[in-house]
Protein backbone atom coordinates (compact mmCIF):
# COMPACT_ATOMS: atom_id res chain seq x y z
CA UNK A 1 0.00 0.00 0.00
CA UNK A 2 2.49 2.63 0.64
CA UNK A 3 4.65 1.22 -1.61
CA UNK A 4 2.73 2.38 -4.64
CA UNK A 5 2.41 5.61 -2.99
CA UNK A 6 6.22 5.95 -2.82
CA UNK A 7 6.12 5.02 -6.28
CA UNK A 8 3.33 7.85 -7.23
CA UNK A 9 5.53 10.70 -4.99
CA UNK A 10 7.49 11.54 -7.92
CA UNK A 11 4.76 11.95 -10.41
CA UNK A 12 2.80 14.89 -8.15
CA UNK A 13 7.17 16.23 -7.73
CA UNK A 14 7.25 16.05 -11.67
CA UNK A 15 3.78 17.58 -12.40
CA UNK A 16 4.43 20.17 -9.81
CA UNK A 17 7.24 21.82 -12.24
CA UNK A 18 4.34 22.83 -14.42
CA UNK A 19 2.81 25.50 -12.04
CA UNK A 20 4.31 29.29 -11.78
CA UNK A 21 4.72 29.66 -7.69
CA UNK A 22 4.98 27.59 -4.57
CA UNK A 23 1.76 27.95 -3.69
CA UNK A 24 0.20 26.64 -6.86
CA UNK A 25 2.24 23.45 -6.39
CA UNK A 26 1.77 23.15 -2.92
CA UNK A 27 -1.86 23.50 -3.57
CA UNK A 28 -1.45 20.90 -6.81
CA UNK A 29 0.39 18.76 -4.58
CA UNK A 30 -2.06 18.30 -1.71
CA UNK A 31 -5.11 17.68 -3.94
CA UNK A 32 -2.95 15.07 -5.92
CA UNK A 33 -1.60 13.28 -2.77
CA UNK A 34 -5.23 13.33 -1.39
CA UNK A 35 -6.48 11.36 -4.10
CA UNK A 36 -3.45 9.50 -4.66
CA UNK A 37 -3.65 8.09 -1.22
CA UNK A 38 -7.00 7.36 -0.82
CA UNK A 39 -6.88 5.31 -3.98
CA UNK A 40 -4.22 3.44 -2.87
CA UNK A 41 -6.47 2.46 0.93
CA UNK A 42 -4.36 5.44 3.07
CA UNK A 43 -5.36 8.42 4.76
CA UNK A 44 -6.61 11.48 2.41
CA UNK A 45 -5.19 13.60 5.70
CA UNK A 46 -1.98 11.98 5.39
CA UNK A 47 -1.30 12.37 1.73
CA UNK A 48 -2.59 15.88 1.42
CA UNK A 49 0.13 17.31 4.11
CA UNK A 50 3.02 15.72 2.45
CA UNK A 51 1.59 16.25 -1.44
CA UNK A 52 1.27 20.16 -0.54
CA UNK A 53 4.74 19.88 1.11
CA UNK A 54 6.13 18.46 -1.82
CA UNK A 55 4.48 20.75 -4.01
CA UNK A 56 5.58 23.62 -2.07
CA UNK A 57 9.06 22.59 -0.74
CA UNK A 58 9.95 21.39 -4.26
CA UNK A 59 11.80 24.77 -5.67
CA UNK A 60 13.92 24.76 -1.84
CA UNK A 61 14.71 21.32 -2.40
CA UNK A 62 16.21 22.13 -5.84
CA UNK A 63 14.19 19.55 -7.90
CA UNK A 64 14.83 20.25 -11.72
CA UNK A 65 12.09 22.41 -13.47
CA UNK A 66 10.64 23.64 -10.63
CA UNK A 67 11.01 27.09 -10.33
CA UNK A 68 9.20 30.29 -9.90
CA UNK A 69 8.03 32.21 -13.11
């Protein structure tokens, strides 16, 4: 179970690159790992906080293409 969610994490990092600002990813981010994780039988809760971390932390963690515009 949380192995597929692993697996999904870089997906919402990769489609986060596509928004202009942190908080468009972070925002990106929590609905994706909300939905991601509740598919997969975990908590919505749970993947929301660290999808919209993700999405938001992603420019500070220096993951390529994800900068501001």
């Amino acid at each position: 179970m949380y192995f597929k969610a692993i697996l999904l994490l870089p997906v919402l990092i990769g489609l986060g690159g596509c928004l202009g600002n942190d908080t468009e990813r972070g925002i990106a981010g929590a609905a994706g790992g909300a939905v991601i994780s509740g598919a997969t039988g975990g908590s919505p809760v749970t993947g929301a906080v660290i999808g919209g971390a993700a999405g938001y932390f992603c420019r500070d963690l220096n993951v390529p293409g994800c900068r501001n515009e």
